[in-house]
C-alpha atoms as a PDB file:
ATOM      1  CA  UNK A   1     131.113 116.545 137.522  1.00  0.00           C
ATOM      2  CA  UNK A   2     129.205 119.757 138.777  1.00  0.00           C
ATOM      3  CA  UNK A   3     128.738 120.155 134.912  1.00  0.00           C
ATOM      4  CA  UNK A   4     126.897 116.995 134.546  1.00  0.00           C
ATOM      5  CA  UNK A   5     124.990 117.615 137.557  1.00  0.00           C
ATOM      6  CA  UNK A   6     123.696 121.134 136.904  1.00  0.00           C
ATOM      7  CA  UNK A   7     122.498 119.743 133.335  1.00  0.00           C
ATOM      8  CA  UNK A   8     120.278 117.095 134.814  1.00  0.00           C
ATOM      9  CA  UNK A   9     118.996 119.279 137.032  1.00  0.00           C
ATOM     10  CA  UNK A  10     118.031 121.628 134.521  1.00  0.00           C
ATOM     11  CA  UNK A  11     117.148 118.779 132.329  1.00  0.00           C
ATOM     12  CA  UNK A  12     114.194 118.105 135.339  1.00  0.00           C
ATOM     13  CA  UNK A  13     113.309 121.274 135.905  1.00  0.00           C
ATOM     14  CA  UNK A  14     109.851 121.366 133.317  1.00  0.00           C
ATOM     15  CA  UNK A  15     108.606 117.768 134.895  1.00  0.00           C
ATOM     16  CA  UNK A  16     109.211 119.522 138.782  1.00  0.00           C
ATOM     17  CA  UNK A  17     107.013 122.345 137.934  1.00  0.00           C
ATOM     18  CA  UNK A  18     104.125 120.822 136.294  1.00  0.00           C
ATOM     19  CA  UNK A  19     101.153 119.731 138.787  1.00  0.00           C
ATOM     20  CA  UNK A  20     100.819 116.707 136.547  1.00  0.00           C
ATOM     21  CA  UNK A  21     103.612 115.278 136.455  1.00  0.00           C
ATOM     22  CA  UNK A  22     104.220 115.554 132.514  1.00  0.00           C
ATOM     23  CA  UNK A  23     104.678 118.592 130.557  1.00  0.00           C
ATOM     24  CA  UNK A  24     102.327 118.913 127.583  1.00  0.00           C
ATOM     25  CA  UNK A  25     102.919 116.539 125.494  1.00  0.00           C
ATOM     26  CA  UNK A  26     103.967 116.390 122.041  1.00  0.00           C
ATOM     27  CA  UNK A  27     101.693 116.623 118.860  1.00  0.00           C
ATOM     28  CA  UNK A  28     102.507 114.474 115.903  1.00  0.00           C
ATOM     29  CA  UNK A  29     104.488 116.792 114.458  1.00  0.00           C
ATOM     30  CA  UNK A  30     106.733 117.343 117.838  1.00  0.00           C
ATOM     31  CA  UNK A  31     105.205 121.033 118.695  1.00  0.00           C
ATOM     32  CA  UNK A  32     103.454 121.377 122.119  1.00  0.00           C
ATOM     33  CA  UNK A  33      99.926 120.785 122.485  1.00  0.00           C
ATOM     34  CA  UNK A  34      98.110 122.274 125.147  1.00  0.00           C
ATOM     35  CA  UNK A  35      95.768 120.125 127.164  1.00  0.00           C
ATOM     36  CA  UNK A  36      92.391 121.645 126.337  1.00  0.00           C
ATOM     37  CA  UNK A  37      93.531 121.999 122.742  1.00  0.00           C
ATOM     38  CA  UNK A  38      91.512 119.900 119.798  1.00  0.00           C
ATOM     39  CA  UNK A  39      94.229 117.958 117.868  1.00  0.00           C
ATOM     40  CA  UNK A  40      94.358 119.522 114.489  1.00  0.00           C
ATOM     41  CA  UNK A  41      92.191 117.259 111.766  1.00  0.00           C
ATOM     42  CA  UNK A  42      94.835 116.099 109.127  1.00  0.00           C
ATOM     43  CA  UNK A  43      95.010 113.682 105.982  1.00  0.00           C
ATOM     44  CA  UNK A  44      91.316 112.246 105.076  1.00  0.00           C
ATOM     45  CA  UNK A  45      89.861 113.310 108.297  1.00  0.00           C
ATOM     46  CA  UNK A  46      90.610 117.432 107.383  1.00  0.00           C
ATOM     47  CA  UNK A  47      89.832 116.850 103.575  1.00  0.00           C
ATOM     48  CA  UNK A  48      86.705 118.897 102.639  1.00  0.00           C
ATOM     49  CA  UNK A  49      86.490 117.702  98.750  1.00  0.00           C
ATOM     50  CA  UNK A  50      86.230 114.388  98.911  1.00  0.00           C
ATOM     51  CA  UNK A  51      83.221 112.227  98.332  1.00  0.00           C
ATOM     52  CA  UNK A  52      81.917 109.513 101.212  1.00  0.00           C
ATOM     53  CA  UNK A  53      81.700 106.355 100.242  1.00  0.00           C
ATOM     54  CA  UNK A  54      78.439 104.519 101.046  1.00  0.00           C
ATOM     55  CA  UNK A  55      77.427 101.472  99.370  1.00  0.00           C
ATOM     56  CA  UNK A  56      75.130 102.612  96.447  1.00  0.00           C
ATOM     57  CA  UNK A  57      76.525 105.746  95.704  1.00  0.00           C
ATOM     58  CA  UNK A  58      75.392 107.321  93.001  1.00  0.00           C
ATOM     59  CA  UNK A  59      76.625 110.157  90.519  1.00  0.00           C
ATOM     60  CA  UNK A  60      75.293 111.563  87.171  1.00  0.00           C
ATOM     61  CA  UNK A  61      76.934 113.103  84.559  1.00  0.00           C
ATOM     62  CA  UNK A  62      74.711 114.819  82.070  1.00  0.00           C
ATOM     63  CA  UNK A  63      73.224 111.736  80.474  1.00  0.00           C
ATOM     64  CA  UNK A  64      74.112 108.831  82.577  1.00  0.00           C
ATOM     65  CA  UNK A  65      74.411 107.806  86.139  1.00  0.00           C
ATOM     66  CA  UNK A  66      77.012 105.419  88.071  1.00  0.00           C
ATOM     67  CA  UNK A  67      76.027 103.856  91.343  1.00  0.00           C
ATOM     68  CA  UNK A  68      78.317 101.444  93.212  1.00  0.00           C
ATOM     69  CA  UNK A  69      77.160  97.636  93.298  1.00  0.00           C
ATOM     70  CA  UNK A  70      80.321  97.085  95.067  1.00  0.00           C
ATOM     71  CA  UNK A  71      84.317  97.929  96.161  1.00  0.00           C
ATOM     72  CA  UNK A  72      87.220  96.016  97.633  1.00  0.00           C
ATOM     73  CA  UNK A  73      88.401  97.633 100.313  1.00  0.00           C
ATOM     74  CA  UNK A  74      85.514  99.483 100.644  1.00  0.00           C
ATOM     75  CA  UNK A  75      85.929 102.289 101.236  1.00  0.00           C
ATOM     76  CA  UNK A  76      87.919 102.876  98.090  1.00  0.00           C
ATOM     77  CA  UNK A  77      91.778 102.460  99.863  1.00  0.00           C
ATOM     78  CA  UNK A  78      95.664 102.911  98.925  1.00  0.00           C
ATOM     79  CA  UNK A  79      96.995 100.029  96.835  1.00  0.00           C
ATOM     80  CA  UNK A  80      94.527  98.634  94.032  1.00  0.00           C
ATOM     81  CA  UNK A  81      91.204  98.931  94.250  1.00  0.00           C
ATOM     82  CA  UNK A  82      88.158  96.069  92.274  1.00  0.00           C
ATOM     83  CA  UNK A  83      84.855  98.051  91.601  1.00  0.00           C
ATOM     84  CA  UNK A  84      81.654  96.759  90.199  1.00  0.00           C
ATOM     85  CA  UNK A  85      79.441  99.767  88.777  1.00  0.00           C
ATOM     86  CA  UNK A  86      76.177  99.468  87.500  1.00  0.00           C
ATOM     87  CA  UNK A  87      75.076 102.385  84.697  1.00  0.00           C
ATOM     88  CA  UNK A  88      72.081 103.512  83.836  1.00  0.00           C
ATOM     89  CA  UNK A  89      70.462 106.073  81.791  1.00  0.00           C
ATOM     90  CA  UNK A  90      67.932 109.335  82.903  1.00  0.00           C
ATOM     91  CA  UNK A  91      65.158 106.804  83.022  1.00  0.00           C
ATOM     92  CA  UNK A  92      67.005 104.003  85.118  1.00  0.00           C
ATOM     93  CA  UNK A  93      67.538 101.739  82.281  1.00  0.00           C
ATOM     94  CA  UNK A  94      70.610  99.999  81.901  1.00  0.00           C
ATOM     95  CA  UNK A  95      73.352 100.297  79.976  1.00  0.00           C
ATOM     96  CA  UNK A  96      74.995  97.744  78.222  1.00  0.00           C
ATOM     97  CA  UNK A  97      78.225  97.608  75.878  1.00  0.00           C
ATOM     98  CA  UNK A  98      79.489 100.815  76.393  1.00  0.00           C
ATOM     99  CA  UNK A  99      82.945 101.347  75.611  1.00  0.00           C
ATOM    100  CA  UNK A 100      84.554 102.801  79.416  1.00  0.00           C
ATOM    101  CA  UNK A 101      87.451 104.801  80.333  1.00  0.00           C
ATOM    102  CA  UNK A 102      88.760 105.177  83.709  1.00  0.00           C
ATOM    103  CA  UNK A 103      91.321 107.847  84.343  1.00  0.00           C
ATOM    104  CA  UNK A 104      92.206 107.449  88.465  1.00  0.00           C
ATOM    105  CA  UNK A 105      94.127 111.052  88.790  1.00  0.00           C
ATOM    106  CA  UNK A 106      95.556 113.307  92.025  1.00  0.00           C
ATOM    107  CA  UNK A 107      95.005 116.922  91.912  1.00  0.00           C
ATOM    108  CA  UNK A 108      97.267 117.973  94.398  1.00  0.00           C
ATOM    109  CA  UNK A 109      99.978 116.251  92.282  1.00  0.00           C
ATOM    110  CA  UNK A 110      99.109 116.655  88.962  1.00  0.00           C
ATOM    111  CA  UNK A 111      99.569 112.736  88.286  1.00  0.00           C
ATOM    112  CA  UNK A 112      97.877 109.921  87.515  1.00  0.00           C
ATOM    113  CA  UNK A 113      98.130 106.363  87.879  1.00  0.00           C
ATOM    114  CA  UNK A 114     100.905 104.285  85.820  1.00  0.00           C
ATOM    115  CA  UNK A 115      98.390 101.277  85.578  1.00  0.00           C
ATOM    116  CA  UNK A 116      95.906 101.353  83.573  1.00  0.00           C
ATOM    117  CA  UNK A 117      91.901  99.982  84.684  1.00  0.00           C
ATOM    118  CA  UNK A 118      90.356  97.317  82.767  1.00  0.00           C
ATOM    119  CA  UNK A 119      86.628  97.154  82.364  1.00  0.00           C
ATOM    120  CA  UNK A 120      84.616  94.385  81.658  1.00  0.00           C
ATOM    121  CA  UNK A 121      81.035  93.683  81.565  1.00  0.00           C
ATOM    122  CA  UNK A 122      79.437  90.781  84.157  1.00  0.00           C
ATOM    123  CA  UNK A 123      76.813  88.826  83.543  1.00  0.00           C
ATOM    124  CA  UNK A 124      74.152  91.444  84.620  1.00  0.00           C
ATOM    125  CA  UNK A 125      72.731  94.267  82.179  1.00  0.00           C
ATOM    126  CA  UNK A 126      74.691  97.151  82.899  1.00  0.00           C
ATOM    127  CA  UNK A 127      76.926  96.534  85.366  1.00  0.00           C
ATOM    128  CA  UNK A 128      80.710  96.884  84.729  1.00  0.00           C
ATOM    129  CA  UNK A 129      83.660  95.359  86.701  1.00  0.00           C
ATOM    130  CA  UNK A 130      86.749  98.174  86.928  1.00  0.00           C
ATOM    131  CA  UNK A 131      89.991  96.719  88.014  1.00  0.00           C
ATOM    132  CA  UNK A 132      92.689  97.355  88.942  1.00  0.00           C
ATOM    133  CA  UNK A 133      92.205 100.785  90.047  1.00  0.00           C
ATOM    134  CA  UNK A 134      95.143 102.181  91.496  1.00  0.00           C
ATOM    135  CA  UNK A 135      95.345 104.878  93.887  1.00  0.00           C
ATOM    136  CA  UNK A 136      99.373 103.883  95.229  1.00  0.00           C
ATOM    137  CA  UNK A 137      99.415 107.128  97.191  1.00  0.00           C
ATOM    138  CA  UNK A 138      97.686 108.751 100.269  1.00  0.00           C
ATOM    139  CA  UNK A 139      95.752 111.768  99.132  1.00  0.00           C
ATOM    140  CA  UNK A 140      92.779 112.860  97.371  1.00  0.00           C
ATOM    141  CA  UNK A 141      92.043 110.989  94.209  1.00  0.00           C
ATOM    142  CA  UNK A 142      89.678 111.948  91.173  1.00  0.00           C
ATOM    143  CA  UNK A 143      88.563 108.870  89.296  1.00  0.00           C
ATOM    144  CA  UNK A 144      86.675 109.855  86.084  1.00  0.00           C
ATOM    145  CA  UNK A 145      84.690 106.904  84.272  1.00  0.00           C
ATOM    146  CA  UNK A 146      84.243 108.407  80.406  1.00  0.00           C
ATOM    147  CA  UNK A 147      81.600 107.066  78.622  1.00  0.00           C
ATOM    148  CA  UNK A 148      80.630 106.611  75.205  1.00  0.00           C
ATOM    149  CA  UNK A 149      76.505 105.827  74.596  1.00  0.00           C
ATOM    150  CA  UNK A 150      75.168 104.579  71.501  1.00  0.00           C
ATOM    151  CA  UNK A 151      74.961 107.380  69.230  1.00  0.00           C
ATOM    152  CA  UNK A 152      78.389 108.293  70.092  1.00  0.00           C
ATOM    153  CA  UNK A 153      78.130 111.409  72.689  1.00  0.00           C
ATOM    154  CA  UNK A 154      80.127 111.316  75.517  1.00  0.00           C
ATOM    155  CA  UNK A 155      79.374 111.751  78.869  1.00  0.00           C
ATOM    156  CA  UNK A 156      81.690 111.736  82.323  1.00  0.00           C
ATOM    157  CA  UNK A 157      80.976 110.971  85.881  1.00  0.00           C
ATOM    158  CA  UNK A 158      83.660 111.519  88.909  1.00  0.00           C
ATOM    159  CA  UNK A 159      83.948 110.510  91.955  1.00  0.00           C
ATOM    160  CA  UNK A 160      86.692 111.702  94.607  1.00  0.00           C
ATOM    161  CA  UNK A 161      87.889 109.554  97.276  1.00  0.00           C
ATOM    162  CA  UNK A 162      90.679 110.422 100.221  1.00  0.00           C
ATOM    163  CA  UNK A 163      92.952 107.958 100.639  1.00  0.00           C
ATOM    164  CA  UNK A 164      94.764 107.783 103.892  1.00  0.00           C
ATOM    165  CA  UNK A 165      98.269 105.934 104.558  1.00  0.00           C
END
């Protein structure tokens, strides 16, 4: 009995002593955290090479440029992804019937995705549906569109989207 009783009284001890009532209190990962102490960024919010989405956004490759029209979930999120593109060449014309690859892919993990994207024009000159595109796993993801123009050069544009749990 004086066993038990010494335990709980050391068990108490930390909670008597602090003004506060509480000791610190645990970060996520179970380590102490001081109370003027910034919570360490993590996931999406501490990843530095990743793109932000906006509606619109635009990249260029060396002969073409991609610009979102649309995504669902926008942002680009885990699970699969529907984007509408629209493509255009250096003087803002668009471009229509070009053959498309899209190769969704995860640094970190040197994988890609097991399911493949399907393109398909709609109804409006140079704009491109892309679906599924599959980014199953939280992490940064590099989706390259490859493009083949007219005369048969090839051009690439990538974007790079964090994807959070």
């Amino acid at each position: 009995m004086l066993a038990r009783l010494s335990f709980l009284a050391l068990a108490l001890v930390p909670l008597a002593c602090d003004p506060g009532g509480m000791a610190d209190a645990p970060d996520d990962d179970g380590s102490a955290m001081l109370d003027d102490e910034e919570p360490e960024a993590r996931g999406c919010a501490a990843e530095t090479r990743a793109d932000t989405y906006t509606l619109g956004m635009a990249k260029s490759g060396e002969r073409l440029q991609v610009a979102f029209v649309e995504a669902l979930p926008a942002p680009p999120a885990r699970g699969d992804n529907t984007w509408t593109v629209a493509i255009s060449d250096g003087a803002g014309a668009p471009m229509v019937d070009l053959p498309i690859e899209v190769e969704p892919y995860m640094p970190d993990h040197m994988h890609g995705s097991s399911i493949p994207a399907h393109v398909s024009a709609t109804e409006i000159a140079g704009e491109y549906l892309i679906e599924p595109v599959d980014l199953f796993m939280p992490g940064l993801w590099q989706v390259t569109l490859y493009l083949t123009l007219p005369d048969g050069t090839e051009d690439e544009v990538e974007f790079d989207f964090c994807v959070d749990p």
